[in-house]
C-alpha atoms as a PDB file:
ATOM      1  CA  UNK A   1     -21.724  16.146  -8.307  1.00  0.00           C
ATOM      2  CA  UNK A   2     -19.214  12.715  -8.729  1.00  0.00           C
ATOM      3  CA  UNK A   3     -20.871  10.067 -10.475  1.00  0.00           C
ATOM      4  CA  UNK A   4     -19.977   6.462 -10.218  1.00  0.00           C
ATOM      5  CA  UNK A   5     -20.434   2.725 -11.592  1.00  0.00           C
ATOM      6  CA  UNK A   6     -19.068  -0.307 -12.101  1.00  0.00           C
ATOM      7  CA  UNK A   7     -16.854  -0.427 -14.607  1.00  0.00           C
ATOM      8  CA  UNK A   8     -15.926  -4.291 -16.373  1.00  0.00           C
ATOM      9  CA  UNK A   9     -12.273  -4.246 -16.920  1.00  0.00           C
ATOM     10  CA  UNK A  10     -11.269  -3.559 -20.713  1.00  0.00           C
ATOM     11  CA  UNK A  11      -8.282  -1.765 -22.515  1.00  0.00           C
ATOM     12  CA  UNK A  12     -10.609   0.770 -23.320  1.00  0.00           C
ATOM     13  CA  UNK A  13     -10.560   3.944 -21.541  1.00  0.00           C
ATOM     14  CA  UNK A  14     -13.841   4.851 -19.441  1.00  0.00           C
ATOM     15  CA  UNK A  15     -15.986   7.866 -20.918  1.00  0.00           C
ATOM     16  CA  UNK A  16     -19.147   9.206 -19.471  1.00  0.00           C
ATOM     17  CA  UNK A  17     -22.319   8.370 -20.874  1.00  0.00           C
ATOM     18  CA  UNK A  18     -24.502  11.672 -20.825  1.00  0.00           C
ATOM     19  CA  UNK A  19     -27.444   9.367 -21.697  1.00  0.00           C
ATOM     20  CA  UNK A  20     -26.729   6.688 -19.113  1.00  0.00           C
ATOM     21  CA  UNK A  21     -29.388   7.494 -15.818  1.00  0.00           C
ATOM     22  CA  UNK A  22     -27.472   4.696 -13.656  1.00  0.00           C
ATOM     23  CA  UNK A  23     -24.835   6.739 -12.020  1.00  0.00           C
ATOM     24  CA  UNK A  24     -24.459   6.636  -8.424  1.00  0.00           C
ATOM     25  CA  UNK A  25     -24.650  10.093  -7.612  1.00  0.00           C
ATOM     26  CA  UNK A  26     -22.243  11.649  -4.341  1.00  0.00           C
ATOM     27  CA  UNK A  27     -21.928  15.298  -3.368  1.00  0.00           C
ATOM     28  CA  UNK A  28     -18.921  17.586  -3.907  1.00  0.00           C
ATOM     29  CA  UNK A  29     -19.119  17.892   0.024  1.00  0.00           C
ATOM     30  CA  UNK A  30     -19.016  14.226   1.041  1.00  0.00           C
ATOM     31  CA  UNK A  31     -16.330  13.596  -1.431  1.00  0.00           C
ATOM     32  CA  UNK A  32     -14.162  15.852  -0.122  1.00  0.00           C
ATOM     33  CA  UNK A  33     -14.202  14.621   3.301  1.00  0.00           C
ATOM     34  CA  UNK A  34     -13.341  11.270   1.266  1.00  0.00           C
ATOM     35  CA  UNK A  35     -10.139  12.991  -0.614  1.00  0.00           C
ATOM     36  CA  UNK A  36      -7.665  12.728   2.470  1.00  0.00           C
ATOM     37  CA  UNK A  37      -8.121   9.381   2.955  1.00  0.00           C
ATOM     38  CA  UNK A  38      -8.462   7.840  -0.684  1.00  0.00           C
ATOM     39  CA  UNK A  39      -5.081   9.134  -0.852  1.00  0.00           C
ATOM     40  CA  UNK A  40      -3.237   6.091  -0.230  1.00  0.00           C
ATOM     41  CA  UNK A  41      -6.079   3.832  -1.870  1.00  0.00           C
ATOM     42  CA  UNK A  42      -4.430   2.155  -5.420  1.00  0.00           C
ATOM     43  CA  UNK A  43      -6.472   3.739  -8.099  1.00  0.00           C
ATOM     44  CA  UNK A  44      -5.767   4.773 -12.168  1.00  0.00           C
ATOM     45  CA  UNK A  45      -6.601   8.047 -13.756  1.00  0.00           C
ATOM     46  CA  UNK A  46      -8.367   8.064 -17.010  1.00  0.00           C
ATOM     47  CA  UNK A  47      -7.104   4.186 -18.080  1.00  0.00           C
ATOM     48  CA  UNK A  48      -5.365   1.647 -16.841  1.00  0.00           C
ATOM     49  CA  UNK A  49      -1.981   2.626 -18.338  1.00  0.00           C
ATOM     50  CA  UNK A  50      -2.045   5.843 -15.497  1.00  0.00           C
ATOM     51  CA  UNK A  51      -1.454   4.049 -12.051  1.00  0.00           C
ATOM     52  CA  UNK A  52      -1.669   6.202  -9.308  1.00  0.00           C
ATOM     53  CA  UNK A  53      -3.240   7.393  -5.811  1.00  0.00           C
ATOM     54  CA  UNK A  54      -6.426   8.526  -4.737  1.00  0.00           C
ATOM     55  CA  UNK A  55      -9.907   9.942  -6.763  1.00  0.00           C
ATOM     56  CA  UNK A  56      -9.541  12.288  -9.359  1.00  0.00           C
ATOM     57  CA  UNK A  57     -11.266  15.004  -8.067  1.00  0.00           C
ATOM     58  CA  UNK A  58     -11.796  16.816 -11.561  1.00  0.00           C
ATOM     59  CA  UNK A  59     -11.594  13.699 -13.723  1.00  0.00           C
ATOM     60  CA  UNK A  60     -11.716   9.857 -14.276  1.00  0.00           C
ATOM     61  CA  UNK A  61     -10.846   7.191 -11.704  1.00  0.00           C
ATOM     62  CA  UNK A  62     -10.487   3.741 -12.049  1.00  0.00           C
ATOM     63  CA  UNK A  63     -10.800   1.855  -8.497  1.00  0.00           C
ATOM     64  CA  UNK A  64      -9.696  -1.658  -9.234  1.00  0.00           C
ATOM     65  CA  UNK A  65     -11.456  -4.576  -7.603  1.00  0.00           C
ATOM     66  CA  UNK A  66      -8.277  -4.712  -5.591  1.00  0.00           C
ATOM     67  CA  UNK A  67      -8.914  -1.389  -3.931  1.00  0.00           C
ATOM     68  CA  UNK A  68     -12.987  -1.933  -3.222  1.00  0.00           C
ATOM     69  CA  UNK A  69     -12.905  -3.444   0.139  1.00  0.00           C
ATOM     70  CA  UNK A  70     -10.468  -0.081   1.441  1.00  0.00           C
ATOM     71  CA  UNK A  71     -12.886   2.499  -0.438  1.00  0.00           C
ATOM     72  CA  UNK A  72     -15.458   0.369   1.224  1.00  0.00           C
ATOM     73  CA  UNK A  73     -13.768   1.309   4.527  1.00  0.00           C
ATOM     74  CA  UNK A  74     -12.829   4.711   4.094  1.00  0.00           C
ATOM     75  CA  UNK A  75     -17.020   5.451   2.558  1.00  0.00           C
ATOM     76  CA  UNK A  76     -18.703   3.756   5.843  1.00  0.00           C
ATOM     77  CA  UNK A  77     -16.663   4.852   8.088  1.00  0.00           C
ATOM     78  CA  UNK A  78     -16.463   8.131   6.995  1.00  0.00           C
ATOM     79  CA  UNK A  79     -18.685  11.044   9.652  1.00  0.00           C
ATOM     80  CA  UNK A  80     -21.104  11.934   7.111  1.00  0.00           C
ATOM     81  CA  UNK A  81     -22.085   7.519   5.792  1.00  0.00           C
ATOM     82  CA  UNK A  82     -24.961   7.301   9.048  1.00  0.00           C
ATOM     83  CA  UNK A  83     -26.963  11.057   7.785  1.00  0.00           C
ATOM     84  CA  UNK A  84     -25.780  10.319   3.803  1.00  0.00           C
ATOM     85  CA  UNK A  85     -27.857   7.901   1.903  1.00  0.00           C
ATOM     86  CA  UNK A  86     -25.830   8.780  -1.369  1.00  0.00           C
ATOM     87  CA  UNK A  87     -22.826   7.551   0.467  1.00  0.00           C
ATOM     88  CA  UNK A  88     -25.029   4.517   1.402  1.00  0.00           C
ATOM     89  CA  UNK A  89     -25.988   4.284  -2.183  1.00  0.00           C
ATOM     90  CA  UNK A  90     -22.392   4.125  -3.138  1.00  0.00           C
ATOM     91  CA  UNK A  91     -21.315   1.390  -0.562  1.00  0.00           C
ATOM     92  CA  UNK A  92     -23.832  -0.616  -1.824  1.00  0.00           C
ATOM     93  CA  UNK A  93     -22.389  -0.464  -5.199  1.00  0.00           C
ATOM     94  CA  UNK A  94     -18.855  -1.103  -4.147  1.00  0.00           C
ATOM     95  CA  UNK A  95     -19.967  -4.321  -2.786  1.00  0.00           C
ATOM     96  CA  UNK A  96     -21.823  -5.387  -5.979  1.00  0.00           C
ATOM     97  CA  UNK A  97     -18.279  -4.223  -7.707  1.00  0.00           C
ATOM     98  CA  UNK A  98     -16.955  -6.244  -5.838  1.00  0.00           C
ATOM     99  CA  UNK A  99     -18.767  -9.388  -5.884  1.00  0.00           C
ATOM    100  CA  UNK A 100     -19.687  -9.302  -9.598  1.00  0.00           C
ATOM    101  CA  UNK A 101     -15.348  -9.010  -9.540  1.00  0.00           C
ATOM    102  CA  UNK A 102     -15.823  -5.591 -11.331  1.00  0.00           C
ATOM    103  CA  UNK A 103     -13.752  -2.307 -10.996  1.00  0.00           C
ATOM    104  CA  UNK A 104     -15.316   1.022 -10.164  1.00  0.00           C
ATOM    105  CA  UNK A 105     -15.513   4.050 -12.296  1.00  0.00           C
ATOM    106  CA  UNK A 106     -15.352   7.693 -10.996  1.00  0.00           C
ATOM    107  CA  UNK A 107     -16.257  10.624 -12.692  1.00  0.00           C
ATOM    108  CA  UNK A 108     -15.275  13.600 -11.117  1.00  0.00           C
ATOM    109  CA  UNK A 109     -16.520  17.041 -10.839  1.00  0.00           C
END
């Protein structure tokens, strides 16, 4: 299971709360079909001192605000977003993200 949330933008490094019940919860399965095209998508890994590309699969990813309206893309118009509601659950917090001028947070497998 990947778990995300919006993340405010600090210095400090994201960790995982193991307390925290907010997550937005996606399946292994959907975020694979995800991976392909994320991989040109601006992201960090584990701070923001790491640019790179795409979701780390088996760690942290920072999506900047920047990068929220092509995740966006790439979640509802992926083939599983119309039979998926994590996937809707997760567009609906990009949007928030975005509005509230957060970044995302991803916590991989």
């Amino acid at each position: 299971m990947h778990e995300f949330d919006s993340w405010e933008r600090t210095l400090k490094a994201p960790t995982r709360n193991p307390d925290y019940n907010g997550y937005t919860e996606v399946d292994d399965d959907f975020i694979q079909e995800l991976m392909e095209a994320c991989s040109i998508m601006r992201t960090y890994f584990h701070s923001y001192t790491r640019p790179e590309l795409g979701l780390d699969y088996y760690g942290i990813t920072i999506i900047p605000n920047e990068s929220l309206s092509m995740f966006y893309n790439i979640v509802t118009q992926s083939h599983a977003f119309h039979r998926s509601e994590e996937l809707s659950d997760l567009a609906s917090l990009i949007i928030q993200a975005e509005r509230e001028g957060k970044d995302l947070v991803h916590f991989g497998i």
